[in-house]
C-alpha atoms as a PDB file:
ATOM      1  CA  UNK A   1      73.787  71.566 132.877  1.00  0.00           C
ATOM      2  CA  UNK A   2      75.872  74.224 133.769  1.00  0.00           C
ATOM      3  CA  UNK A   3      77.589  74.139 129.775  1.00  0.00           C
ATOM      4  CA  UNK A   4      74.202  74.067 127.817  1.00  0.00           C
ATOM      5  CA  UNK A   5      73.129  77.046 130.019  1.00  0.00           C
ATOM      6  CA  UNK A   6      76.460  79.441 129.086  1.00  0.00           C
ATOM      7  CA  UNK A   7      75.913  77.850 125.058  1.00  0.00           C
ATOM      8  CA  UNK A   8      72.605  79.738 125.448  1.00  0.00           C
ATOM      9  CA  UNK A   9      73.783  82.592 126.658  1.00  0.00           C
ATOM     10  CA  UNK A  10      76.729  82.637 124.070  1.00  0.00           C
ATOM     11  CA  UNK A  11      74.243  82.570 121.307  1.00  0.00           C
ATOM     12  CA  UNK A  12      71.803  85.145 123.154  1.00  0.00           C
ATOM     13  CA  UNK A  13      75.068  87.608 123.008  1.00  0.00           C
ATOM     14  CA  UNK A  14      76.100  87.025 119.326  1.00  0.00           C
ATOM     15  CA  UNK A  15      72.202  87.570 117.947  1.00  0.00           C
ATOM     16  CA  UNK A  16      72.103  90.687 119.419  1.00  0.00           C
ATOM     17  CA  UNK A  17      74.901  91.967 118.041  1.00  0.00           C
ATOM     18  CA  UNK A  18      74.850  90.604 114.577  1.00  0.00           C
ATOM     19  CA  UNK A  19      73.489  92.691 112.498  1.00  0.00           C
ATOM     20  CA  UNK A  20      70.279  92.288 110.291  1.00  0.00           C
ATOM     21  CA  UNK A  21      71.220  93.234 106.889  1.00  0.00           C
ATOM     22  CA  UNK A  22      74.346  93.117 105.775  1.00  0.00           C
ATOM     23  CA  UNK A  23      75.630  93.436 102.306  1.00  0.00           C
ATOM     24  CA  UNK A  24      77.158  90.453 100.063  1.00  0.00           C
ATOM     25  CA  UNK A  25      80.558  91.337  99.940  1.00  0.00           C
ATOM     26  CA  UNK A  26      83.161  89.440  98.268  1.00  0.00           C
ATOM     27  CA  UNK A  27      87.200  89.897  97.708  1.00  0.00           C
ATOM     28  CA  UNK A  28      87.327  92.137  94.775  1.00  0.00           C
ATOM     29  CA  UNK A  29      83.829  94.558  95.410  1.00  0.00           C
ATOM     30  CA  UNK A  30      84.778  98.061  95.253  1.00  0.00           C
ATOM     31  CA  UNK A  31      83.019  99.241  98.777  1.00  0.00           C
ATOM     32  CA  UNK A  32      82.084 102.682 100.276  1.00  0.00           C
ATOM     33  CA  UNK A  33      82.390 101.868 104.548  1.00  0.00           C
ATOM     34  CA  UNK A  34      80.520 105.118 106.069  1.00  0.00           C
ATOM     35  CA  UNK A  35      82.484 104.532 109.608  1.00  0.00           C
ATOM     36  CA  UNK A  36      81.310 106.792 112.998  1.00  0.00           C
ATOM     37  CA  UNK A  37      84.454 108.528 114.016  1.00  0.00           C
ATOM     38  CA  UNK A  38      84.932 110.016 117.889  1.00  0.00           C
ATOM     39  CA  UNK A  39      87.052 113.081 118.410  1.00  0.00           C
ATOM     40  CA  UNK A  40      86.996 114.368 121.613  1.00  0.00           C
ATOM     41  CA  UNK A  41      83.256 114.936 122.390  1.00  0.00           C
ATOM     42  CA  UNK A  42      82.076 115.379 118.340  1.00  0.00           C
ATOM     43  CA  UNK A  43      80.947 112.634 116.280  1.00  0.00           C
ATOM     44  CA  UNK A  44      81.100 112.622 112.243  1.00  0.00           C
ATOM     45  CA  UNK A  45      80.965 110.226 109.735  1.00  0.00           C
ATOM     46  CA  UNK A  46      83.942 109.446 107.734  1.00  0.00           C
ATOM     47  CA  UNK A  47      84.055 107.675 104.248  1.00  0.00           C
ATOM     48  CA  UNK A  48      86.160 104.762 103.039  1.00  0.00           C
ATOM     49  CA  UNK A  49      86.037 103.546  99.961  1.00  0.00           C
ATOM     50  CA  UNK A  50      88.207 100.992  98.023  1.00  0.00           C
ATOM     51  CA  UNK A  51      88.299  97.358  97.533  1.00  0.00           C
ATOM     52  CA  UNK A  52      87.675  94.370  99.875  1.00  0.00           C
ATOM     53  CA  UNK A  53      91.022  92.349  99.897  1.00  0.00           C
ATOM     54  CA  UNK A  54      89.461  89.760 102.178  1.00  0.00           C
ATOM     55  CA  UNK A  55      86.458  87.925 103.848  1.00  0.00           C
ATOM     56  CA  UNK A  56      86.908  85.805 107.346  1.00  0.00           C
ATOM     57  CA  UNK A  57      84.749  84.163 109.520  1.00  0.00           C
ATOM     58  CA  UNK A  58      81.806  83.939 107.486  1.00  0.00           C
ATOM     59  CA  UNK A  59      78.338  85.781 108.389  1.00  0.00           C
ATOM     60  CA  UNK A  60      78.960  85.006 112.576  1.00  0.00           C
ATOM     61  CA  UNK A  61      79.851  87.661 114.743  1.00  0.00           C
ATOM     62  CA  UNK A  62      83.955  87.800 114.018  1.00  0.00           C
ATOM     63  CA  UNK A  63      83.320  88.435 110.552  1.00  0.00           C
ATOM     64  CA  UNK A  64      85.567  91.019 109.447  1.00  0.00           C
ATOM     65  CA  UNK A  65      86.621  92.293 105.633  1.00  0.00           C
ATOM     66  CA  UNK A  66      89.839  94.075 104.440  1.00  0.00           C
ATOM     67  CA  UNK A  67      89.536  97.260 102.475  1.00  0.00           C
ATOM     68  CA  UNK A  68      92.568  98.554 100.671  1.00  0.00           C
ATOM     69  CA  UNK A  69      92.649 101.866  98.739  1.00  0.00           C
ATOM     70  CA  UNK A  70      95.630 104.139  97.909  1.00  0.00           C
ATOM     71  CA  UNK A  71      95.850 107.642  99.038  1.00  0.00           C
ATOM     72  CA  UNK A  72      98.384 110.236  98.067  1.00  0.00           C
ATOM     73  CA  UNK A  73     100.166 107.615  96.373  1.00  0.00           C
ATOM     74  CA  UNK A  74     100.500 105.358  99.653  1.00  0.00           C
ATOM     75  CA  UNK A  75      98.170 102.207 100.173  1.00  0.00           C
ATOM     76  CA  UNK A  76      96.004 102.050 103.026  1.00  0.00           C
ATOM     77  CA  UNK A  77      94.241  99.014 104.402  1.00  0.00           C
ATOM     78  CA  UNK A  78      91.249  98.857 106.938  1.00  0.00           C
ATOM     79  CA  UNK A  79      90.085  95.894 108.681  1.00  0.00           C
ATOM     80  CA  UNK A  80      86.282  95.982 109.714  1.00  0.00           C
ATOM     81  CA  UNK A  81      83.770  94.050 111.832  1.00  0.00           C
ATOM     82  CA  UNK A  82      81.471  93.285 109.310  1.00  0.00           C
ATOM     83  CA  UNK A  83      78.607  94.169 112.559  1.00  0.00           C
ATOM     84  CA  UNK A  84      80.536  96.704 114.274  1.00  0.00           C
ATOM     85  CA  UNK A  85      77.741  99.405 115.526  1.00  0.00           C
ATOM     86  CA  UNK A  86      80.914 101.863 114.534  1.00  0.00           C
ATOM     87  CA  UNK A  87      79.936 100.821 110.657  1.00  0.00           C
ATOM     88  CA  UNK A  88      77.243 103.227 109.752  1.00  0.00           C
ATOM     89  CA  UNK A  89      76.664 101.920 106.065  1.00  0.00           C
ATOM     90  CA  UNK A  90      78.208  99.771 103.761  1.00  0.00           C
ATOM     91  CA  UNK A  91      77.821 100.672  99.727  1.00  0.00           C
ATOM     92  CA  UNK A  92      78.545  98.391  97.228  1.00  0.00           C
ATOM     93  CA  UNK A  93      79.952 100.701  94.315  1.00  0.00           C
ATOM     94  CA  UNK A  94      80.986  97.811  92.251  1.00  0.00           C
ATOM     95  CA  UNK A  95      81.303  93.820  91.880  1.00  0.00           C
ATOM     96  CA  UNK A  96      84.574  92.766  90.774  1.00  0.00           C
ATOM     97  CA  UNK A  97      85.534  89.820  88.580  1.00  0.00           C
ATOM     98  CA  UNK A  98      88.253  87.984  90.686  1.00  0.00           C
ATOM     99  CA  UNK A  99      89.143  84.256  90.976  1.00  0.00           C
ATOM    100  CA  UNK A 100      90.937  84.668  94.211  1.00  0.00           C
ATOM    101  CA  UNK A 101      89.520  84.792  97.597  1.00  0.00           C
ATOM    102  CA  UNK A 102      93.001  86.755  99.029  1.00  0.00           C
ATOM    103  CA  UNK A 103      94.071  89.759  96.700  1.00  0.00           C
ATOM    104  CA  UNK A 104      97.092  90.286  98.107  1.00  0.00           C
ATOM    105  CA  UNK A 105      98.588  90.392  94.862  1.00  0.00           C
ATOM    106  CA  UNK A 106      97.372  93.923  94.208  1.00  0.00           C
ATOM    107  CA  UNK A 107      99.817  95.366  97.056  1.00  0.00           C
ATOM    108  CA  UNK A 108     102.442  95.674  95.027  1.00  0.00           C
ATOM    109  CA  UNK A 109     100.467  97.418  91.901  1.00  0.00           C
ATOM    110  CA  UNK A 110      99.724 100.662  91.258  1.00  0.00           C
ATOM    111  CA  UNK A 111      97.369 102.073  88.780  1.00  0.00           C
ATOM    112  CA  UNK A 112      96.474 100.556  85.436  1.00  0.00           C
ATOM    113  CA  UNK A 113      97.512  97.283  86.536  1.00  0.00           C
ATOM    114  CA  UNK A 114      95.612  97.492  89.664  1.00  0.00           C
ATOM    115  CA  UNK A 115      92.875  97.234  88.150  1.00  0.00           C
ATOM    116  CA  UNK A 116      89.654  94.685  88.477  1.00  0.00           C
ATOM    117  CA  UNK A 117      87.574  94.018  85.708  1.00  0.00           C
ATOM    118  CA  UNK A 118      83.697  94.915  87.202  1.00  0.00           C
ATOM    119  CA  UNK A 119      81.408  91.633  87.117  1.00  0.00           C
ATOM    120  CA  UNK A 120      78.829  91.398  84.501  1.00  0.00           C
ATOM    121  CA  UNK A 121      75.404  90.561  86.094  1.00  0.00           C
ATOM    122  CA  UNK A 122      73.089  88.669  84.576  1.00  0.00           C
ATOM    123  CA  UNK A 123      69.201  89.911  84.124  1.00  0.00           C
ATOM    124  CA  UNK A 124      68.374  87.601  87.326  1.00  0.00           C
ATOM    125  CA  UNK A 125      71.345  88.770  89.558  1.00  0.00           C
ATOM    126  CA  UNK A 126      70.299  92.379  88.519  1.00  0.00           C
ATOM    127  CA  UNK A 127      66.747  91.287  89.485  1.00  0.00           C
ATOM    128  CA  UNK A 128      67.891  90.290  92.862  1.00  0.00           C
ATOM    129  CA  UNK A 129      70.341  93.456  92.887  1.00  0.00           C
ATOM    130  CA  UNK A 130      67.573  95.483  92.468  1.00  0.00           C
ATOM    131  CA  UNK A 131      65.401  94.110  95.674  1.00  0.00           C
ATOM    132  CA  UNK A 132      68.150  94.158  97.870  1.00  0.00           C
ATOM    133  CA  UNK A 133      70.005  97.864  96.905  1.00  0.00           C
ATOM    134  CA  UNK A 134      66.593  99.363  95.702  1.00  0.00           C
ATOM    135  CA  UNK A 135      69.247 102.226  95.061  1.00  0.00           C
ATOM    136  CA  UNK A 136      69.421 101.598  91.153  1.00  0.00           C
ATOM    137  CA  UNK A 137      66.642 101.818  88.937  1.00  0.00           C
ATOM    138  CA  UNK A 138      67.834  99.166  86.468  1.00  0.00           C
ATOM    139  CA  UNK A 139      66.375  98.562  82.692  1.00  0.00           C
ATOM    140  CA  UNK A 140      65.144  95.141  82.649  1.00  0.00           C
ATOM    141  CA  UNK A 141      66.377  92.742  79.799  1.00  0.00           C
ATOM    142  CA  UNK A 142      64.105  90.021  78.370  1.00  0.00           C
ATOM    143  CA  UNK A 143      65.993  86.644  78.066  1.00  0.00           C
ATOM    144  CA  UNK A 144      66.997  85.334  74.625  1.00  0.00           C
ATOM    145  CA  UNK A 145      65.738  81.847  74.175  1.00  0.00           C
ATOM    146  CA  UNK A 146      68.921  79.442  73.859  1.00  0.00           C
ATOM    147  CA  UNK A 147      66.926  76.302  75.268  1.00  0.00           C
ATOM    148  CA  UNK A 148      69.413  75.778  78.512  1.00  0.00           C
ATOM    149  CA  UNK A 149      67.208  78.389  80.735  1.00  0.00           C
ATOM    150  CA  UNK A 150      70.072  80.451  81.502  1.00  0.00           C
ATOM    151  CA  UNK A 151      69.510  84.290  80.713  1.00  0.00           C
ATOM    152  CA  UNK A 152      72.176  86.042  77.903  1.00  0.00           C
ATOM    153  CA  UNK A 153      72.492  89.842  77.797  1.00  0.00           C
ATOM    154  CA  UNK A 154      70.976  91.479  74.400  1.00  0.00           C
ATOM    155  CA  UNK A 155      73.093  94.042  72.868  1.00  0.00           C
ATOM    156  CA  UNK A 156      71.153  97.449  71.647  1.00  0.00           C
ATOM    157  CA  UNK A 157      72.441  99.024  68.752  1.00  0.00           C
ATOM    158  CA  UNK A 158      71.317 102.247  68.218  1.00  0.00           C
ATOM    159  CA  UNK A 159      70.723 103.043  64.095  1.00  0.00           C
ATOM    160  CA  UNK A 160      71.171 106.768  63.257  1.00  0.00           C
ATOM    161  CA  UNK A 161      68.852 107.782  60.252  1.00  0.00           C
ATOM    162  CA  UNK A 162      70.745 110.124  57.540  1.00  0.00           C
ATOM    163  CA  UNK A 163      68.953 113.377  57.565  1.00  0.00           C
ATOM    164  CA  UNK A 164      68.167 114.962  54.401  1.00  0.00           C
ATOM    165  CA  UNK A 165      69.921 118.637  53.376  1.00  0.00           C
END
């Protein structure tokens, strides 16, 4: 009795302080992390913004995520609680095409090669995008008909008339 009655007030504890909405990062997203900063008796708002190296322990209340971004020519690396009430906002500046779930590989690198190729997003992931940021205003594409369903981007070309002397 007495262990069914702390696993309620466990989960009673972690509700309240996970938060509500909380973006989808992954390893690779280029992130802006608006953190609350205490000096002394003042209170400001600081900015951090570079990729997410890593993701751990999931959406519960230990979740944490890695940001990494070079400053004066030295890297710097953050670790946050994903649903630390320090955490103002999180913005998601960019989605980044990675096949790793640990970049730890970009330590060593600096500039060019440092680089992550941004994630193309599809007309339904920019549908969804678009609900959850509602940031964005976003020109919707109309799907090309291949026959398998899935959604292709459409290319505009712009055509330039020749003007007459």
């Amino acid at each position: 009795m007495e262990g069914s009655n702390s696993q309620t007030l466990l989960d009673k504890v972690k509700n309240a302080v996970v938060k509500k909405r909380v973006p989808k990062l992954r390893a690779g997203d280029t992130v802006r992390v608006h953190v609350r900063i205490v000096e002394g008796s003042k209170e400001r708002i600081q900015v951090f913004e570079g990729i997410v190296l890593k993701r751990t322990g999931g959406t519960g209340p230990n979740a944490t995520f890695t940001v990494r971004k070079v400053s004066f020519n030295i890297g710097v690396e953050r670790t946050f609680f994903l649903h630390s009430p320090r955490i103002e906002k999180i913005e998601i500046v960019r989605h980044g095409h990675v096949r790793r779930a640990r970049l730890f590989y970009l330590r060593p690198l600096r500039g060019k090669a440092a680089r992550i190729r941004a994630k193309h997003l599809w007309e339904k992931d920019r549908e969804s995008e678009e609900e959850s940021a509602a940031t964005e205003s976003a020109e919707t594409i109309s799907p090309s008909g291949n026959g398998n369903g899935a959604s292709q981007p459409v290319m505009m070309e712009e055509t330039a008339t020749p003007s007459e002397p």
